[in-house]
C-alpha atoms as a PDB file:
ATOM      1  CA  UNK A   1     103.868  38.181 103.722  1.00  0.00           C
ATOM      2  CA  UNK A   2     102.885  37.009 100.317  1.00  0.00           C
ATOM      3  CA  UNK A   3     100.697  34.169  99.900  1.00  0.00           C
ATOM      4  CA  UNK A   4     102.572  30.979  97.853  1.00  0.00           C
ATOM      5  CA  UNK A   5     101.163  29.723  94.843  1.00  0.00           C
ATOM      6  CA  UNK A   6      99.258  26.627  94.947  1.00  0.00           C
ATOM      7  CA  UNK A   7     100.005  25.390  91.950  1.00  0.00           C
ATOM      8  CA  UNK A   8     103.738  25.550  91.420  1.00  0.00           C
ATOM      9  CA  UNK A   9     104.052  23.562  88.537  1.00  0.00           C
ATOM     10  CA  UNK A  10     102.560  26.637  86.381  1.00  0.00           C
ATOM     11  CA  UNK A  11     104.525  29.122  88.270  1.00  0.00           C
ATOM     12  CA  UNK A  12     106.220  31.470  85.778  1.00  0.00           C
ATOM     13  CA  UNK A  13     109.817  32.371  86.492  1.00  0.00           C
ATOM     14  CA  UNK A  14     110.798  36.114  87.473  1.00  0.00           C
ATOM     15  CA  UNK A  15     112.032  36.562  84.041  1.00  0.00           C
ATOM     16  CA  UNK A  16     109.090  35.522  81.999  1.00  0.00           C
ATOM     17  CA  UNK A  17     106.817  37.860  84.588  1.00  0.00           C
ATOM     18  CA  UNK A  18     109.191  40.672  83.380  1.00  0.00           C
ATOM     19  CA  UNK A  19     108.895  39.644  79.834  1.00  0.00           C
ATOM     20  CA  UNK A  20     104.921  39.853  80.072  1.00  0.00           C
ATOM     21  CA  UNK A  21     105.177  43.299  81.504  1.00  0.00           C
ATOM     22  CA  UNK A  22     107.710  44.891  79.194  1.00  0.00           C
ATOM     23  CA  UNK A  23     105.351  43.291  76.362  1.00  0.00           C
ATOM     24  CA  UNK A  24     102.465  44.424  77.125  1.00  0.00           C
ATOM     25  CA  UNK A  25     100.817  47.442  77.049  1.00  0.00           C
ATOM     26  CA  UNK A  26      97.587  47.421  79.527  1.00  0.00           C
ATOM     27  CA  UNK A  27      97.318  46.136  82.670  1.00  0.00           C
ATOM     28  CA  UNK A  28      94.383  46.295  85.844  1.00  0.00           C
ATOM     29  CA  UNK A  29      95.273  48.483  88.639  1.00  0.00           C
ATOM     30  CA  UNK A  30      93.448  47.082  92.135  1.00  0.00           C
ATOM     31  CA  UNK A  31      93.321  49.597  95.066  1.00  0.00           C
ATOM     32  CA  UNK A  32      91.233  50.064  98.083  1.00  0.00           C
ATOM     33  CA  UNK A  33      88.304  51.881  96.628  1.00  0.00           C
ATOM     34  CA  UNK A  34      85.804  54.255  98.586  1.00  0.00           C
ATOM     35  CA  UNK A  35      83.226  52.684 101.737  1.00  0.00           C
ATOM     36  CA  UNK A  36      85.862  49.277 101.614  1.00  0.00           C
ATOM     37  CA  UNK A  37      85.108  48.632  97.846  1.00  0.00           C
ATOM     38  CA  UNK A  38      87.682  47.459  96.038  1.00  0.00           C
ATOM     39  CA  UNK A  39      88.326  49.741  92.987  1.00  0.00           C
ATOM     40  CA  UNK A  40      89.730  47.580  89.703  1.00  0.00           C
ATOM     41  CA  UNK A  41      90.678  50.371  86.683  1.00  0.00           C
ATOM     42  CA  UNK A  42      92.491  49.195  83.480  1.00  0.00           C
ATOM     43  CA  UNK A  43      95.630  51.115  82.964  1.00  0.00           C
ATOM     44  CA  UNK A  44      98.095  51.547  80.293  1.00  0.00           C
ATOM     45  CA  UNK A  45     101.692  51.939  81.496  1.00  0.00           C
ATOM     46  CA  UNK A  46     105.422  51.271  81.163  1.00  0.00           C
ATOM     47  CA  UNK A  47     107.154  48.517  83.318  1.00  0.00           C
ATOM     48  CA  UNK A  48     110.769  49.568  83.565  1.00  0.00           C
ATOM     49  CA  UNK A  49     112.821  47.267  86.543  1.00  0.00           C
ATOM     50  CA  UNK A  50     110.455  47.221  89.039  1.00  0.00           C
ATOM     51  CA  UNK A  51     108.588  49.936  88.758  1.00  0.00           C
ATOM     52  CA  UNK A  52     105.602  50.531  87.094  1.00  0.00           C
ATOM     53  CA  UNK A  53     104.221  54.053  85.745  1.00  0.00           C
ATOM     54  CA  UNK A  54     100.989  55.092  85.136  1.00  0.00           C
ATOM     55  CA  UNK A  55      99.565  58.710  84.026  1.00  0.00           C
ATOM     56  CA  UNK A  56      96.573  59.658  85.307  1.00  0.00           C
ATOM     57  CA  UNK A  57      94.562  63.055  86.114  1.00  0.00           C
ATOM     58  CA  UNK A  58      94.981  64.937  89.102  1.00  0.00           C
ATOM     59  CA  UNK A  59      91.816  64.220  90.750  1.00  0.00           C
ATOM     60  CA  UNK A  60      89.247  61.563  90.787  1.00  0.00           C
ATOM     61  CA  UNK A  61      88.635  57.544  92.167  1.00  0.00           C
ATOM     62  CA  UNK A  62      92.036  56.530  91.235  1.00  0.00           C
ATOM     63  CA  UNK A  63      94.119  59.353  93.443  1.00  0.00           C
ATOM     64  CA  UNK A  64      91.895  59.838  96.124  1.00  0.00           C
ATOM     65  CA  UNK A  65      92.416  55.850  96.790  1.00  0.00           C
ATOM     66  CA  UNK A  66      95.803  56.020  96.384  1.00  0.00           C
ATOM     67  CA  UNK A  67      96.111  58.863  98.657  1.00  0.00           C
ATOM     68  CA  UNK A  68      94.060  57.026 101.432  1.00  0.00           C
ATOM     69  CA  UNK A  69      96.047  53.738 100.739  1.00  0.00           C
ATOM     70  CA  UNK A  70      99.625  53.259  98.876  1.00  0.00           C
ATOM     71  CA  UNK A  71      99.279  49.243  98.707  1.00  0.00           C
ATOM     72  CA  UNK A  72      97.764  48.228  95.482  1.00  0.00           C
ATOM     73  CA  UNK A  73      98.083  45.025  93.221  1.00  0.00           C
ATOM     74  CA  UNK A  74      98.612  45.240  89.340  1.00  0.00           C
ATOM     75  CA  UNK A  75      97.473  42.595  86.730  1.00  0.00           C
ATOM     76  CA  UNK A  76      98.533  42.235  83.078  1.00  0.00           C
ATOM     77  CA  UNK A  77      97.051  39.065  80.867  1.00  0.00           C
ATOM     78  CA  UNK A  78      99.657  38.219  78.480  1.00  0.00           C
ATOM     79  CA  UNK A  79      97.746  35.905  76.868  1.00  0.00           C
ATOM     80  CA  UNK A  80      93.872  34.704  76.632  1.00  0.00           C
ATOM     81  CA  UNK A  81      93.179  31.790  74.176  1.00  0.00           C
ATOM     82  CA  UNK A  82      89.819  30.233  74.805  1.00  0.00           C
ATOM     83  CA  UNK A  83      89.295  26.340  73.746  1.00  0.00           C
ATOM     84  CA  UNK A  84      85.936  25.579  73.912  1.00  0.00           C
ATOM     85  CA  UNK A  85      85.904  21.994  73.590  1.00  0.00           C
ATOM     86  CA  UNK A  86      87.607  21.792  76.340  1.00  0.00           C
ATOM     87  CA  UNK A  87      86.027  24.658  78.683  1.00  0.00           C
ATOM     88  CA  UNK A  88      89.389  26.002  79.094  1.00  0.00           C
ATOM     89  CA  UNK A  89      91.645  28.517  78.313  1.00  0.00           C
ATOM     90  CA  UNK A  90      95.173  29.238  77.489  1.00  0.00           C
ATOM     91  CA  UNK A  91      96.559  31.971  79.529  1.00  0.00           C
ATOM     92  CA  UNK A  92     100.108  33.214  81.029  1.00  0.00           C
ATOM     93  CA  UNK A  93      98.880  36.302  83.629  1.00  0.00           C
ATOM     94  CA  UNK A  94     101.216  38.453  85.849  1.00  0.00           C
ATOM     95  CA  UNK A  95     100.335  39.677  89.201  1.00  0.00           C
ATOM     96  CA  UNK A  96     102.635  42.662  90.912  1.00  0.00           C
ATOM     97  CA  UNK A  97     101.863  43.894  95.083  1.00  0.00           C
ATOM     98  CA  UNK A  98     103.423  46.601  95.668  1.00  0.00           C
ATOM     99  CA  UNK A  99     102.970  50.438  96.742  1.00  0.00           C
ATOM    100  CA  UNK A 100     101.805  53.005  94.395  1.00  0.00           C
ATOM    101  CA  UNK A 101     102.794  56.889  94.837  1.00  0.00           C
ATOM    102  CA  UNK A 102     102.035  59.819  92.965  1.00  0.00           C
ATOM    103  CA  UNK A 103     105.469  61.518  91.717  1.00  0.00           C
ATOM    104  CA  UNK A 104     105.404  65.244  92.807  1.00  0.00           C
ATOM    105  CA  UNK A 105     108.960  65.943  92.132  1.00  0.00           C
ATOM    106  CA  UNK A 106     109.294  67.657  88.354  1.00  0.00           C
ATOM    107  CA  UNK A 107     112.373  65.868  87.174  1.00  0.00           C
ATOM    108  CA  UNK A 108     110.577  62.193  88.216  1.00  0.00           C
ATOM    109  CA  UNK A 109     107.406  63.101  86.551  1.00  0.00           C
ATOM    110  CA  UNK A 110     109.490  64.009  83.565  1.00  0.00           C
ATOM    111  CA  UNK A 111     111.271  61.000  83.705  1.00  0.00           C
ATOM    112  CA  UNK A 112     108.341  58.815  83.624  1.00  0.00           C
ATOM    113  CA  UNK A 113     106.181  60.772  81.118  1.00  0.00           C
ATOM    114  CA  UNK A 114     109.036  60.370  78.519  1.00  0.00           C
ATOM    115  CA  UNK A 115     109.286  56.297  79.392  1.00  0.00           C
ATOM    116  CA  UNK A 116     105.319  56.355  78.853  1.00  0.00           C
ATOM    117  CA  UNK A 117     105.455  58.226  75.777  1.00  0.00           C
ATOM    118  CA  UNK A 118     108.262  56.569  74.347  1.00  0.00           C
ATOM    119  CA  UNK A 119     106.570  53.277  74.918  1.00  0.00           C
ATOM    120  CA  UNK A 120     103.408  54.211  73.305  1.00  0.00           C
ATOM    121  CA  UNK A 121     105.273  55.873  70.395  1.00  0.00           C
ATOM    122  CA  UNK A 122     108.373  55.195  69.306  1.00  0.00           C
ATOM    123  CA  UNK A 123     108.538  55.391  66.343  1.00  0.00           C
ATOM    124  CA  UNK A 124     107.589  59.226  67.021  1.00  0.00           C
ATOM    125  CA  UNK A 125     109.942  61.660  66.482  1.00  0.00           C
ATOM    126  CA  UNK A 126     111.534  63.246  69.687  1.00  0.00           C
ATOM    127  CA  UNK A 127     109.957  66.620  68.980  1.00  0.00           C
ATOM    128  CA  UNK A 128     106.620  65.420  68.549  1.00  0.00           C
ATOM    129  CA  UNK A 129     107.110  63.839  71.758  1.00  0.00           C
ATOM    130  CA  UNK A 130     107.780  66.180  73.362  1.00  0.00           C
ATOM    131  CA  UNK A 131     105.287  68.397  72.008  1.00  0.00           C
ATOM    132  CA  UNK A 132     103.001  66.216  73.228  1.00  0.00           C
ATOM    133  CA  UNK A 133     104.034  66.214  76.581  1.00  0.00           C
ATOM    134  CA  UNK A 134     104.207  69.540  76.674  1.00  0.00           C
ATOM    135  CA  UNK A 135     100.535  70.299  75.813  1.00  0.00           C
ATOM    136  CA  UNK A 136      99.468  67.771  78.076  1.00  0.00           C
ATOM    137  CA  UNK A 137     101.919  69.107  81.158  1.00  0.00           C
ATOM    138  CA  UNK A 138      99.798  70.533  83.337  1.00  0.00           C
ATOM    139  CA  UNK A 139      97.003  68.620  84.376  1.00  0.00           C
ATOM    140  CA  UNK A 140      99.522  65.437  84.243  1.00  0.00           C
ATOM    141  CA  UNK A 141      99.974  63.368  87.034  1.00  0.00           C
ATOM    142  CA  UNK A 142     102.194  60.719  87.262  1.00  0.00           C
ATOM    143  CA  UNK A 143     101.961  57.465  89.609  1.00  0.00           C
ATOM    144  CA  UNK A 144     105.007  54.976  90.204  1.00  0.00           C
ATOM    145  CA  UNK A 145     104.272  51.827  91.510  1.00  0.00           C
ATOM    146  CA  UNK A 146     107.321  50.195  93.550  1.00  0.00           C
ATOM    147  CA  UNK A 147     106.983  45.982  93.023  1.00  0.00           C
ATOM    148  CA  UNK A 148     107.233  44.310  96.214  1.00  0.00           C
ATOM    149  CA  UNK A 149     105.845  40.533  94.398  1.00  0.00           C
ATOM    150  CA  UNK A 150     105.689  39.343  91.553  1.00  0.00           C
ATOM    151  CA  UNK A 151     104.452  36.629  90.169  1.00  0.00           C
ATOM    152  CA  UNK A 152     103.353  34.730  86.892  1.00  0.00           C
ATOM    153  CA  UNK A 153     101.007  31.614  86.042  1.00  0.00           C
ATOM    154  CA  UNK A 154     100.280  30.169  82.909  1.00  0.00           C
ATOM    155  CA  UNK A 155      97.688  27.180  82.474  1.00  0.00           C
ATOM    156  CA  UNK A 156      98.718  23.735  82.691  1.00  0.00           C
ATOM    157  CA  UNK A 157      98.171  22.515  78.890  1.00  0.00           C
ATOM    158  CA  UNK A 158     100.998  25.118  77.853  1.00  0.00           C
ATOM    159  CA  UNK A 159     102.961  23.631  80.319  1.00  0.00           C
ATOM    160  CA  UNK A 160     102.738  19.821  78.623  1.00  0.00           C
ATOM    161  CA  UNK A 161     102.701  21.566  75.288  1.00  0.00           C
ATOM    162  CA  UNK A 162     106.054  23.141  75.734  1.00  0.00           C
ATOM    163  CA  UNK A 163     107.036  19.510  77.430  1.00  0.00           C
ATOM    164  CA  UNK A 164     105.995  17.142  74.347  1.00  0.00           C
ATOM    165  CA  UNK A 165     108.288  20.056  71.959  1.00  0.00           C
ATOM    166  CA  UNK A 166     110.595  19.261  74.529  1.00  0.00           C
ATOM    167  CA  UNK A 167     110.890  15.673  73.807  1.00  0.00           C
END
């Protein structure tokens, strides 16, 4: 169902994909947008074992897609390192497919609110927390995104870097 890569030699394992997620801290969210448009909208969220969770309003471009169509694809750049001399870049990216639902049952929501917040801040203190969820409650909406692929690439001159250390 899922296309191969082409280029397996710069194939990141499962592992390092999950590593890129669980480090970073933004990501682009890719659904099927209104009139066949695809609609791209960076995202912050919190990958915890395949799933992903967003928060988001409860209206606008992003819900109304989602509610027309659950499939969506997720992207998060770990890293972006441009070398001009030699018109490239150094980059490790991570791609997840999967299907993308809007969490209507309380307890969920609550779940994934505190993984969110607790990513974001943790060095907050668990009252402030969930103050903070608190005053925000209402017009929350949380979306969890279920990973059906994953996978990772990283450019080719990391590759023969990490070789020649190797060596």
């Amino acid at each position: 169902m899922f296309r191969e890569m082409r280029r397996k030699k710069q194939l990141l394992s499962q592992k390092e994909c999950e590593a890129i997620l669980t480090e970073e801290t933004s990501g682009v969210l890719a659904l099927a947008g209104d009139d066949d448009y695809p609609y791209a909208v960076p995202i912050s969220y919190v990958y915890d074992g395949g799933k992903i969770f967003f928060h988001s309003a409860k209206s606008g471009h992003k819900l109304d897609a989602i509610r027309r169509e659950e499939k969506c694809s997720f992207c998060v750049i770990g890293q972006d390192q441009g070398v001009a001399e030699k018109y490239t870049t150094l980059f490790r990216s991570v791609i997840a497919f999967g299907q993308v639902r809007e969490l209507t049952d309380e307890q969920e929501k609550r779940a994934a609110i505190e993984k969110l917040a607790l990513r974001y801040a943790p060095q907050d203190s668990e009252d402030n927390r969930q103050r903070a969820i608190e005053q925000d409650w209402k017009p929350l909406c949380m979306l969890e995104m279920t990973v059906e692929h994953l996978s990772g690439k990283e450019a080719i001159e990391l590759i023969r870097e990490e070789a020649s250390r190797e060596e």
